[in-house]
Structure formats: structure tokens, C-alpha cells
N, C-alpha and C. Protein backbone atom coordinates (compact mmCIF):
# COMPACT_ATOMS: atom_id res chain seq x y z
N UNK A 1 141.54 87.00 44.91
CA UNK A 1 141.52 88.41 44.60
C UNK A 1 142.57 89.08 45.48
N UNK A 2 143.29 89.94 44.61
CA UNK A 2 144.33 90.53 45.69
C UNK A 2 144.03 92.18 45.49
N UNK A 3 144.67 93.00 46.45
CA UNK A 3 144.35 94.52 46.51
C UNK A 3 145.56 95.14 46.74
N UNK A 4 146.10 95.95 45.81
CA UNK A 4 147.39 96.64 46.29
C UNK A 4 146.63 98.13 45.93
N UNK A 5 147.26 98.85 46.98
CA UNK A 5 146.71 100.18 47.55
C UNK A 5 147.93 100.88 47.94
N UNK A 6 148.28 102.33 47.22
CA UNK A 6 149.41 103.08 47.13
C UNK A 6 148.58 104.45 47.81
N UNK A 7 149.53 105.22 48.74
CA UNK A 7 148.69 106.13 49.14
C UNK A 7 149.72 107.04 48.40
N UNK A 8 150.01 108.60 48.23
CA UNK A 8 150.57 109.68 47.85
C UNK A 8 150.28 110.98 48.14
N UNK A 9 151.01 111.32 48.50
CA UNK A 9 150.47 113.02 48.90
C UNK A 9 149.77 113.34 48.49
N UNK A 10 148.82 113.24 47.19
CA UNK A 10 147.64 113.74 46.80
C UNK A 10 146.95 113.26 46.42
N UNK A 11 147.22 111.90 46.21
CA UNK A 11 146.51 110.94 45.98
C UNK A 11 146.05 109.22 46.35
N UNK A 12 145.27 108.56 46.31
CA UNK A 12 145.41 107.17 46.16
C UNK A 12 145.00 106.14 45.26
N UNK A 13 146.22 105.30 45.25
CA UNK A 13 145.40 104.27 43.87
C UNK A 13 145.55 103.09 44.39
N UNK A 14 144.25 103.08 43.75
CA UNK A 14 143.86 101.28 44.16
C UNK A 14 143.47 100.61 43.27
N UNK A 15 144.25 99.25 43.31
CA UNK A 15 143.93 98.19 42.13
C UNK A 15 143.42 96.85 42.47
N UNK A 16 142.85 95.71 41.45
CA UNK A 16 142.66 94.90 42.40
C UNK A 16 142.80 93.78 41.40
N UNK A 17 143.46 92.89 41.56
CA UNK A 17 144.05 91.40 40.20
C UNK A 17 143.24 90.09 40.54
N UNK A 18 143.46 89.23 39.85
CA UNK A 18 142.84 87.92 40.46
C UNK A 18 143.69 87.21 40.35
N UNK A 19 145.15 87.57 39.43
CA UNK A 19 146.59 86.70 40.10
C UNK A 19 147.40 87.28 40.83
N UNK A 20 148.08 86.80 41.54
CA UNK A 20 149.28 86.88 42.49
C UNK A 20 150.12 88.01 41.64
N UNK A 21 150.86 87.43 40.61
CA UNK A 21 151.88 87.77 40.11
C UNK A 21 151.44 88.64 39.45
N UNK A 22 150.37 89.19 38.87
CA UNK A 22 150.17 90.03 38.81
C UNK A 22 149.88 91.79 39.38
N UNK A 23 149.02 91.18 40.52
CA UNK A 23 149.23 92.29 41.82
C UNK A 23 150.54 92.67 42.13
N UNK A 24 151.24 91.47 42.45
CA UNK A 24 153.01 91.58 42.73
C UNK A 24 154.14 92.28 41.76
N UNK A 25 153.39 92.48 40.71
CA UNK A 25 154.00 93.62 39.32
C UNK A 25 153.68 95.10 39.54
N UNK A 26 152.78 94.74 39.85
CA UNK A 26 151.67 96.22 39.83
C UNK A 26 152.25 96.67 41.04
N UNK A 27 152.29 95.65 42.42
CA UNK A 27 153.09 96.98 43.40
C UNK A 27 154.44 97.24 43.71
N UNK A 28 155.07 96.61 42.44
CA UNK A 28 156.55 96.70 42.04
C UNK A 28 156.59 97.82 41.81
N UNK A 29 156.01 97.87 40.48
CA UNK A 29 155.99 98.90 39.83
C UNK A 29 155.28 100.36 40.36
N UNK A 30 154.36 100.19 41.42
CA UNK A 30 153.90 101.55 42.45
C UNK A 30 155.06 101.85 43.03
N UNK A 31 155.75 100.60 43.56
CA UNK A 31 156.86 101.14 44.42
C UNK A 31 158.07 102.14 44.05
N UNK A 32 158.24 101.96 42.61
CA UNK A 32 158.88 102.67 41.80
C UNK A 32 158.83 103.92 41.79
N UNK A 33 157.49 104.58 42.26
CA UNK A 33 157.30 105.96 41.91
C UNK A 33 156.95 106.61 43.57
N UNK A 34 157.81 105.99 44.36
CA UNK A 34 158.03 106.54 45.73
C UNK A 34 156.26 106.67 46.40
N UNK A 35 155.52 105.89 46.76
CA UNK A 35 154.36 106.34 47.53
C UNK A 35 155.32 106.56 48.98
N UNK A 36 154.29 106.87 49.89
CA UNK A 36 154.19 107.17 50.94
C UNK A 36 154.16 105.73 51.80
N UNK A 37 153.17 105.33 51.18
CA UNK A 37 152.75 103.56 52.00
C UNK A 37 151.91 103.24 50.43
N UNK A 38 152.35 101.75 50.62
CA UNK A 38 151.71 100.69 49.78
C UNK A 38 151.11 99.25 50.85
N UNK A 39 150.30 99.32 50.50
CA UNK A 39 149.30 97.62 51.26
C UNK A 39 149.13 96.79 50.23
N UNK A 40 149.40 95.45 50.38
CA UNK A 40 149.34 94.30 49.83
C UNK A 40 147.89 93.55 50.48
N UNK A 41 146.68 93.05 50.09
CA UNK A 41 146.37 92.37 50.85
C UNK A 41 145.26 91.55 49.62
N UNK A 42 145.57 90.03 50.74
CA UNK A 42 144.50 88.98 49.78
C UNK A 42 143.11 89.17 50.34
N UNK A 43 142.45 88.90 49.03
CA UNK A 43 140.76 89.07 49.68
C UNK A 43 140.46 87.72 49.48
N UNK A 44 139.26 87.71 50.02
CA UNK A 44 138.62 86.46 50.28
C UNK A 44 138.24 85.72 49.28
N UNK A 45 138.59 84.32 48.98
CA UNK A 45 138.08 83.73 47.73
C UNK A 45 136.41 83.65 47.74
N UNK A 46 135.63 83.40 46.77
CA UNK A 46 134.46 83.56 46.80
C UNK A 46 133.92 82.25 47.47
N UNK A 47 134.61 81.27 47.49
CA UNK A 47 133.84 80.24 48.56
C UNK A 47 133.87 80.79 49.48
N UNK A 48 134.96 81.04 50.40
CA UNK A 48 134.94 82.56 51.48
C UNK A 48 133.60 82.96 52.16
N UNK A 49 133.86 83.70 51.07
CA UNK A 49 133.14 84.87 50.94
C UNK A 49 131.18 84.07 51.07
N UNK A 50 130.66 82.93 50.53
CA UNK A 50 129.26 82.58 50.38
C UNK A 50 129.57 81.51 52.02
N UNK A 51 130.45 81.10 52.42
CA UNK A 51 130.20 80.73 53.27
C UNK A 51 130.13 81.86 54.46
N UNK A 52 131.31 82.66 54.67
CA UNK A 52 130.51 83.99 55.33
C UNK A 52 129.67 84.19 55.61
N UNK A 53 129.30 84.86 54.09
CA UNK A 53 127.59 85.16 54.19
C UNK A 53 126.66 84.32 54.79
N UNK A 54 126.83 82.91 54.24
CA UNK A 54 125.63 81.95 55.28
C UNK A 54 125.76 81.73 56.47
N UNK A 55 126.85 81.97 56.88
CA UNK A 55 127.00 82.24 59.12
C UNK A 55 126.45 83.47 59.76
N UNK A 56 126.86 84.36 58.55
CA UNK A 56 126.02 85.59 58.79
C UNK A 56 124.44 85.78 59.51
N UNK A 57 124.04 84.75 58.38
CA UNK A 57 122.58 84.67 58.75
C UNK A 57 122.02 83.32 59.23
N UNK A 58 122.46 82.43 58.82
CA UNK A 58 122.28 81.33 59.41
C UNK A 58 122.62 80.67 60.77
N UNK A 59 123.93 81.27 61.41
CA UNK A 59 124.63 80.24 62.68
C UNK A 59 124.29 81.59 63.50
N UNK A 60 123.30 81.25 64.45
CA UNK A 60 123.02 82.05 65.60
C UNK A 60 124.26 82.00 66.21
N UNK A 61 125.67 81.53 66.30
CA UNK A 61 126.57 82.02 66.98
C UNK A 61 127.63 83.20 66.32
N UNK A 62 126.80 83.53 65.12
CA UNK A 62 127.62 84.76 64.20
C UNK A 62 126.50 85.90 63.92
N UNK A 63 125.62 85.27 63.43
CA UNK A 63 124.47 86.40 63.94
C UNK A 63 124.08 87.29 65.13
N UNK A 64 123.20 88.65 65.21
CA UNK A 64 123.34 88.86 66.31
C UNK A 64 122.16 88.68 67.57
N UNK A 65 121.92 87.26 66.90
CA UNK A 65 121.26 86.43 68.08
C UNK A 65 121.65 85.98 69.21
N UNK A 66 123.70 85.92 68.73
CA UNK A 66 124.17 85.64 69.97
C UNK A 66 124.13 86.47 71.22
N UNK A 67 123.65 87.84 71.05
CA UNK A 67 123.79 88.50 72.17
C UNK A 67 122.51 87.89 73.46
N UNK A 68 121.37 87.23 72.70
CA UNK A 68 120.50 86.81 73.64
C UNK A 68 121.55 85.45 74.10
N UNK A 69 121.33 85.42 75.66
CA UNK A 69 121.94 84.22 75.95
C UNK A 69 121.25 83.11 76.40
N UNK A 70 120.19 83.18 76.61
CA UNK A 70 119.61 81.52 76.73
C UNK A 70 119.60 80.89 75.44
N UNK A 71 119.83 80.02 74.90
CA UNK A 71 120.26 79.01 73.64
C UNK A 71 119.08 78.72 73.29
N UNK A 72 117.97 77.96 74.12
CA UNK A 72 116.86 77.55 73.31
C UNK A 72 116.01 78.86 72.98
N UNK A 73 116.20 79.97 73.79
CA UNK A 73 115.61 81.38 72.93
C UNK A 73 116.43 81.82 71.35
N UNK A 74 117.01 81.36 71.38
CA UNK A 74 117.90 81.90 69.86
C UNK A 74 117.40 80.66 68.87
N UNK A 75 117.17 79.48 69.75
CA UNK A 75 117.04 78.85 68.81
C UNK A 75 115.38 78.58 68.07
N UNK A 76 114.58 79.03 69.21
CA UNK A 76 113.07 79.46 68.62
C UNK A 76 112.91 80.53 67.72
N UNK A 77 113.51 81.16 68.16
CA UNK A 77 113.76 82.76 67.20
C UNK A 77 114.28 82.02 66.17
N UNK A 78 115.72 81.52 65.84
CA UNK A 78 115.77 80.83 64.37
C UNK A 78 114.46 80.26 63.69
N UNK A 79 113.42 79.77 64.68
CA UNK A 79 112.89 78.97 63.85
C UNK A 79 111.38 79.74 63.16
N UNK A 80 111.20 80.46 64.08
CA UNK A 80 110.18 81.56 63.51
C UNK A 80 110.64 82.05 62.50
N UNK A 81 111.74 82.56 62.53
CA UNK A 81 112.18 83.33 60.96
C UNK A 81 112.46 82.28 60.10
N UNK A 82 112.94 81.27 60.01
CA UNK A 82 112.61 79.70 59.07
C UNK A 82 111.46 80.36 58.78
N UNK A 83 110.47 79.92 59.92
CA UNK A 83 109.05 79.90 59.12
C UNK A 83 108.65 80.77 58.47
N UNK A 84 108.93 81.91 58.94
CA UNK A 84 108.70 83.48 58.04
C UNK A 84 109.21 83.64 56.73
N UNK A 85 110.31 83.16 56.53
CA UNK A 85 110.65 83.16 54.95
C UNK A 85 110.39 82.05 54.24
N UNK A 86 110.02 80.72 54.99
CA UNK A 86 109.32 79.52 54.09
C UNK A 86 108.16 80.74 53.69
N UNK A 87 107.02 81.57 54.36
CA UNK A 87 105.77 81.51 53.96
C UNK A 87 106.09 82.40 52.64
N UNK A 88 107.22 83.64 53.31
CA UNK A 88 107.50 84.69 52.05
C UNK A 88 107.97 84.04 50.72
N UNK A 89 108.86 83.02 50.96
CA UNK A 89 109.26 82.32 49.57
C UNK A 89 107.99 81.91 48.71
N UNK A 90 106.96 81.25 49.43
CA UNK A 90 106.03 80.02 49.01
C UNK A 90 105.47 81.33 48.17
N UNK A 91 104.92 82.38 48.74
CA UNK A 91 104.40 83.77 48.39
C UNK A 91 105.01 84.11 46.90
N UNK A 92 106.15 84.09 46.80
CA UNK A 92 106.38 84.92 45.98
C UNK A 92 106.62 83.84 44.77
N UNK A 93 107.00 82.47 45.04
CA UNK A 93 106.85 81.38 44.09
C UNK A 93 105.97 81.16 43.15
N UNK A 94 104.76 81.30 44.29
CA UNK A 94 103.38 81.18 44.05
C UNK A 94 102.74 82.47 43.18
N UNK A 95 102.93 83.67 43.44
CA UNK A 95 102.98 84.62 42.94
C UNK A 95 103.21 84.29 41.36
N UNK A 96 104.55 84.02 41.40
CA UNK A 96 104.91 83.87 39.50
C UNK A 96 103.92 82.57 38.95
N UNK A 97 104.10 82.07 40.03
CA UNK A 97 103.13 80.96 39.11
C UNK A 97 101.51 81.24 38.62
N UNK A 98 100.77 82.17 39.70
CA UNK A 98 99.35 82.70 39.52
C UNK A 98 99.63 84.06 38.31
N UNK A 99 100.70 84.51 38.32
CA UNK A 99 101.20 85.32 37.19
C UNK A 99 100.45 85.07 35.91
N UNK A 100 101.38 83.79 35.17
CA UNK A 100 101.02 83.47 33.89
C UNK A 100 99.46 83.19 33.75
N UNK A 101 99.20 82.77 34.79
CA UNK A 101 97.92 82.53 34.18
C UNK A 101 96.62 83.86 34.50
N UNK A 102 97.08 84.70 34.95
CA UNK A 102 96.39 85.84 35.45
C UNK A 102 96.59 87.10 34.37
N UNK A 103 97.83 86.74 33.85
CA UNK A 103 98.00 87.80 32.71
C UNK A 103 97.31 86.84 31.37
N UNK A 104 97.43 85.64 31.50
CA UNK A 104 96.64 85.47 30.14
C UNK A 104 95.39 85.62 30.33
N UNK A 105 94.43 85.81 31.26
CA UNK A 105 93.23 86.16 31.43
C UNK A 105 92.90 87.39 31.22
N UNK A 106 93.97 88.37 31.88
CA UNK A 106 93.74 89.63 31.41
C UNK A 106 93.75 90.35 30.01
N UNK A 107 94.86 89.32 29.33
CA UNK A 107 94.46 89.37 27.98
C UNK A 107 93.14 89.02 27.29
N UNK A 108 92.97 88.23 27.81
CA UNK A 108 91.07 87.86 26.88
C UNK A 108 90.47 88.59 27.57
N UNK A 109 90.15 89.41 28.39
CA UNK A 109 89.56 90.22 29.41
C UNK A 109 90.18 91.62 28.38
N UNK A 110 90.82 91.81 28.13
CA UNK A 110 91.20 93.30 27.42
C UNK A 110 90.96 92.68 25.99
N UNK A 111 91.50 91.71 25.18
CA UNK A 111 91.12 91.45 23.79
C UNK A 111 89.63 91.57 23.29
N UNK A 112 88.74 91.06 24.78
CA UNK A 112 87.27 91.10 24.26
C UNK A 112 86.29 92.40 24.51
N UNK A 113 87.20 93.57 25.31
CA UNK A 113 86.95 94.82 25.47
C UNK A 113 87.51 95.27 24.03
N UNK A 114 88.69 95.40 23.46
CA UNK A 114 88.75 95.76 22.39
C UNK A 114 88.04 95.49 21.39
N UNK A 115 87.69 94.51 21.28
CA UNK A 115 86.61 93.70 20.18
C UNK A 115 85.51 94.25 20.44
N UNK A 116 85.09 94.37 21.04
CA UNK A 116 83.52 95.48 21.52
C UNK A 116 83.72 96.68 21.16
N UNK A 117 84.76 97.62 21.51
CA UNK A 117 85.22 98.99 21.36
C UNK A 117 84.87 98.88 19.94
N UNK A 118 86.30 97.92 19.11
CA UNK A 118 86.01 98.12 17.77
C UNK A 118 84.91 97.85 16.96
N UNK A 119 83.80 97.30 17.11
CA UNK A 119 82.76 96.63 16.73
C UNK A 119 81.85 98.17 16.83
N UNK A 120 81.96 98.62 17.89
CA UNK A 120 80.91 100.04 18.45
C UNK A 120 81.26 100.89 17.84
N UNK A 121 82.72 101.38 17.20
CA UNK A 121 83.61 102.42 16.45
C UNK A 121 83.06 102.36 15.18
N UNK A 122 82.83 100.83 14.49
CA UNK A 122 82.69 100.63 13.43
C UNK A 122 81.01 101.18 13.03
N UNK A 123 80.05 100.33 14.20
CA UNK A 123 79.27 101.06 13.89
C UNK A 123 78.52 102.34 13.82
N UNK A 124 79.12 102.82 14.37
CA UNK A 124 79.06 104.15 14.52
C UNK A 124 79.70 104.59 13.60
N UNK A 125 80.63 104.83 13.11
CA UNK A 125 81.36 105.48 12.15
C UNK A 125 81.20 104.91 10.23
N UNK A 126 81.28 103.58 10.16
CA UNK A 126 80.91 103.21 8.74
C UNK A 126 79.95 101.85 9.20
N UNK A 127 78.45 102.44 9.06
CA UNK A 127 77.32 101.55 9.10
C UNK A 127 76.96 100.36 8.29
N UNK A 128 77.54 100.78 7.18
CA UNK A 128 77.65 100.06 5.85
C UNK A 128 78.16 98.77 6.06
N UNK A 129 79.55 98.45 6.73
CA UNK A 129 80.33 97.38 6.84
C UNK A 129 79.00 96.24 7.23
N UNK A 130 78.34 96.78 7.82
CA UNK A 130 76.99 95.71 8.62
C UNK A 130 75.65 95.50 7.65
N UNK A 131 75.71 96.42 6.63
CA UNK A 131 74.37 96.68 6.06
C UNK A 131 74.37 94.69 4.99
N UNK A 132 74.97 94.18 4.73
CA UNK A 132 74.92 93.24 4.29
C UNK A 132 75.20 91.87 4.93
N UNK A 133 75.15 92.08 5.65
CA UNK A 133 75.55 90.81 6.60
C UNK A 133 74.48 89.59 6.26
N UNK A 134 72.82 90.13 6.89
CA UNK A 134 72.33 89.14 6.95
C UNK A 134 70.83 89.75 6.32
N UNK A 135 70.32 90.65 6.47
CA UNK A 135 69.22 91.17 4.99
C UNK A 135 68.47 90.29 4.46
N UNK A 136 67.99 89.33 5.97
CA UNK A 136 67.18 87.98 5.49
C UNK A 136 67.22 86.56 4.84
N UNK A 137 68.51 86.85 4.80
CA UNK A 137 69.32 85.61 4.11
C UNK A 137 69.58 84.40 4.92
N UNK A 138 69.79 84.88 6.14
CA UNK A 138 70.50 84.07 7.36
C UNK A 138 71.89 83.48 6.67
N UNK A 139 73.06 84.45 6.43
CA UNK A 139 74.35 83.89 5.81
C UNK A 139 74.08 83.16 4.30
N UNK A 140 72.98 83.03 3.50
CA UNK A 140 72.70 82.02 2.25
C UNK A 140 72.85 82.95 1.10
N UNK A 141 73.26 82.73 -0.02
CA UNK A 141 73.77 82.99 -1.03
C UNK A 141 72.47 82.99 -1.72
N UNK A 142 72.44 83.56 -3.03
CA UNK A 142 71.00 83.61 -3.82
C UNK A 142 70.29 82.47 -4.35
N UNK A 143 71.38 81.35 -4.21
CA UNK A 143 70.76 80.31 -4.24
C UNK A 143 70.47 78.92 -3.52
N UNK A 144 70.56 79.70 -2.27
CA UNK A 144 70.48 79.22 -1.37
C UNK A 144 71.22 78.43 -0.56
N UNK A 145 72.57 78.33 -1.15
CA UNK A 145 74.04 77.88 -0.59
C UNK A 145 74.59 78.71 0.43
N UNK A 146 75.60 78.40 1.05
CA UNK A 146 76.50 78.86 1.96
C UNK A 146 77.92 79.89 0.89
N UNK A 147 78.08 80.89 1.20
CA UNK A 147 78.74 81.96 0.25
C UNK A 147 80.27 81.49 0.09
């Protein structure tokens, strides 16, 4: 990634390419229209850039663990926070996993509240739907079959 940056009396523009020769057009062509100052600069490739980040937090000699100076204190402290985000990870892993099966419970837990609701609506409101159900029959047809 490259960054060419034109400043101007009233303004600044900033661009940013992911080829060379391209950036190298672009502040050709800024240069053309008289800035004040132009900066060229490469940014960090993204391997870079994720290894960075993991010294950041990982190498107690880039972190700011280094300011403690006894070594095996930085290095207990690393390991507590290890352990602190093993438990938070396991947590939140675990979490999605008690998920699925906690929401499908809540579904039959709400499906069989609805089924009651509607069953109580019904009777209450059209009695009739029930008036034939069973009227001594126990489910049997008039001749004594299954309907």
C-alpha cells in the first residue's frame, strides 16, 4: 500500500494505491499542479501489519509489560491473562454452542404456550369447533369404525 499526500493552501489530498506505479502517476501528476509539499510513503504490507499486531500483545518486550522490570513478573502476568482469555474464549464458544440448543427449547416452550393460547381463544370464542369431537363416541364412527 502506498500513500501520496499533497498539501495546498487550502487544501489536502490524500490518496492511497496498492501499486507502485500507480501512486508514482498520481504524484506526478499532483506535482503538476504546484502543491506546497507532497509525501510519498509505503505502508505496511499486511503480513506487517498481523505480525505487529501480535507483538503488540503477545511479546512482553513490545507490550507495555516491559515497563515492569523483573522478567519472571511479566512473565506470570503473561500467563494469567493466557488464562483469562482461555476461560473468556471457552465462555463464549460454549455460549454458541448452549445457544442452539436453548433456543430450540424455547421454541417448544413458546410453540406449546401458543397452542394453549389458541386452544383457550377457540374455546371461548367458537364453542362449536369442540361440540363434536367426542359426544360419547370415543373418536368411532356410527358404525363403530375409526372415521
Amino acid at each position: 500500500m502506498y500513500k501520496v499526500t499533497a498539501y495546498f493552501k487550502d487544501k489536502k489530498v490524500v490518496r492511497s494505491f496498492y501499486e507502485l506505479y500507480d501512486a508514482i502517476d498520481f504524484r506526478d501528476t499532483i506535482d503538476a499542479n504546484y502543491p506546497l509539499k507532497v509525501t510519498f510513503e509505503k505502508g505496511k504490507t499486511m503480513k506487517e501489519w498481523v505480525y505487529d499486531c501480535w507483538n503488540s500483545v503477545m511479546d512482553m518486550n513490545h507490550n507495555p509489560l516491559k515497563y515492569i522490570p523483573h522478567t519472571q513478573t511479566r512473565h506470570m502476568i503473561m500467563q494469567c491473562l493466557a488464562w483469562t482469555w482461555c476461560g473468556a474464549f471457552s465462555s463464549w464458544v460454549g455460549g454458541f454452542a448452549i445457544f442452539g440448543a436453548s433456543a430450540f427449547l424455547h421454541c417448544i416452550i413458546l410453540g406449546a404456550i401458543a397452542i394453549t393460547v389458541g386452544t383457550f381463544e377457540t374455546a371461548k370464542r367458537k364453542p362449536e369447533v369442540f361440540e363434536n369431537v367426542f359426544q360419547g363416541k370415543n373418536g368411532r364412527a356410527d358404525g363403530g369404525e375409526h372415521e
